[in-house]
N, C-alpha and C. Protein backbone atom coordinates (compact mmCIF):
# COMPACT_ATOMS: atom_id res chain seq x y z
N UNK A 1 164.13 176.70 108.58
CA UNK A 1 164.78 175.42 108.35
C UNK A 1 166.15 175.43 109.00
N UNK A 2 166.24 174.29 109.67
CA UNK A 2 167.94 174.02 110.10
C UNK A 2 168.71 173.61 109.36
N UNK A 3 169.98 174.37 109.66
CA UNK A 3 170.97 173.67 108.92
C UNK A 3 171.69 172.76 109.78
N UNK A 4 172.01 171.59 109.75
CA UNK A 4 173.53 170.82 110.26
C UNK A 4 174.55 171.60 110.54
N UNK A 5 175.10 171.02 111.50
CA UNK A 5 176.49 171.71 111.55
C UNK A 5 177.31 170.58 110.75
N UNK A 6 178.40 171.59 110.27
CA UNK A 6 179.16 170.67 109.70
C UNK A 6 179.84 169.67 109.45
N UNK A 7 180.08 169.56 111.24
CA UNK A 7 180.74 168.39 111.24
C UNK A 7 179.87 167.06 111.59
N UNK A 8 178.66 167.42 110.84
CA UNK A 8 177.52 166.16 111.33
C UNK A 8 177.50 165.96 109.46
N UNK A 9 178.17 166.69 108.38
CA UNK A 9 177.88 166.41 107.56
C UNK A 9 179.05 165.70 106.72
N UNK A 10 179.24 164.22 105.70
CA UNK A 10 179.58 163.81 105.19
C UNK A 10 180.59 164.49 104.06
N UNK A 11 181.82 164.90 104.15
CA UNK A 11 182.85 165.84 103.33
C UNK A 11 182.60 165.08 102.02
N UNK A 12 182.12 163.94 101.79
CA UNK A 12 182.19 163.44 100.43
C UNK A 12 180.81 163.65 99.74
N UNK A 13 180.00 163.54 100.59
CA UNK A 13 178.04 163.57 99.90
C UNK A 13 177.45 165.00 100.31
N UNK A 14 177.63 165.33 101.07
CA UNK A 14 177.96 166.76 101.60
C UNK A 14 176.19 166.61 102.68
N UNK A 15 175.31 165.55 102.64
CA UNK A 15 174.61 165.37 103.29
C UNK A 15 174.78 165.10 104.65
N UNK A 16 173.64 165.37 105.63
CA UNK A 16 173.77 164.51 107.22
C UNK A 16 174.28 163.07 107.14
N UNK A 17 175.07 162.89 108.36
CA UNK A 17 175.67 161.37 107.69
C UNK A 17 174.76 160.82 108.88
N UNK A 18 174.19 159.73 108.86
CA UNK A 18 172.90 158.45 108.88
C UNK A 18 173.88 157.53 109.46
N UNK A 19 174.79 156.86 109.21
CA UNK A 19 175.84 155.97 109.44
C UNK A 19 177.50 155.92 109.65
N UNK A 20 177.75 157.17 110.53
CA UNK A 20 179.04 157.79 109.95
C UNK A 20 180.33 156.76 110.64
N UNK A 21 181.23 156.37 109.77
CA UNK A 21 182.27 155.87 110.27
C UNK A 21 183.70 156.40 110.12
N UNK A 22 184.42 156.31 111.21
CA UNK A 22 185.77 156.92 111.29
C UNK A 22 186.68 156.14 110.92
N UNK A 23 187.67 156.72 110.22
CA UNK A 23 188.74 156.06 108.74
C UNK A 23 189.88 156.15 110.32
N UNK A 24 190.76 154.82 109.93
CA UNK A 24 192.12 155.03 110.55
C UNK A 24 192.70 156.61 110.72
N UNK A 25 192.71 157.34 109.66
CA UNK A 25 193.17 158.75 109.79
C UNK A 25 192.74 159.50 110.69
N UNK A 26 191.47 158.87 111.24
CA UNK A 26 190.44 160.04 112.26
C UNK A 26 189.51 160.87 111.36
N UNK A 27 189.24 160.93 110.00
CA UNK A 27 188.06 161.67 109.32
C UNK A 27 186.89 160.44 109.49
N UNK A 28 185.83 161.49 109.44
CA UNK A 28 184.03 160.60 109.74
C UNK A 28 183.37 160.49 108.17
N UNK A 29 182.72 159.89 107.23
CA UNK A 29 182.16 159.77 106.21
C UNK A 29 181.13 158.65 106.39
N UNK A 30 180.30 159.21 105.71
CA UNK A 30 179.08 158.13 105.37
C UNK A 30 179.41 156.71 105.24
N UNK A 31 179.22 155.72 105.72
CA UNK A 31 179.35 154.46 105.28
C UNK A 31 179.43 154.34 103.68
N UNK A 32 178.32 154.23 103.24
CA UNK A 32 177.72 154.03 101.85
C UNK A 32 178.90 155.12 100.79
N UNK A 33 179.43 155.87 101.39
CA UNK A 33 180.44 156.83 100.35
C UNK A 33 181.35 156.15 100.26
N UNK A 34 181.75 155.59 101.38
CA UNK A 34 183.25 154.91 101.02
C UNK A 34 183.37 153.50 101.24
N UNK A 35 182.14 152.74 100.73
CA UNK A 35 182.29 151.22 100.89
C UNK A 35 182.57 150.89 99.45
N UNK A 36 183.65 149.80 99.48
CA UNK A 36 184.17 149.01 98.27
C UNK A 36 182.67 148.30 97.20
């Protein structure tokens, strides 16, 4: 089994991120983690 590399994975869900978007700061997270 593969693992992801890390930086394909979501720091908040800790899953592959599917939809990843970049915050003003420059960090990547899942859509769905950090929508209002």
């Amino acid at each position: 089994m593969l693992i992801p590399p890390e930086e394909l994975r979501c720091p908040i869900s800790l899953q592959l991120m599917c939809d990843p978007v970049i915050t003003a700061s420059g960090h990547t997270y899942e859509r769905v983690c950090i929508e209002k």
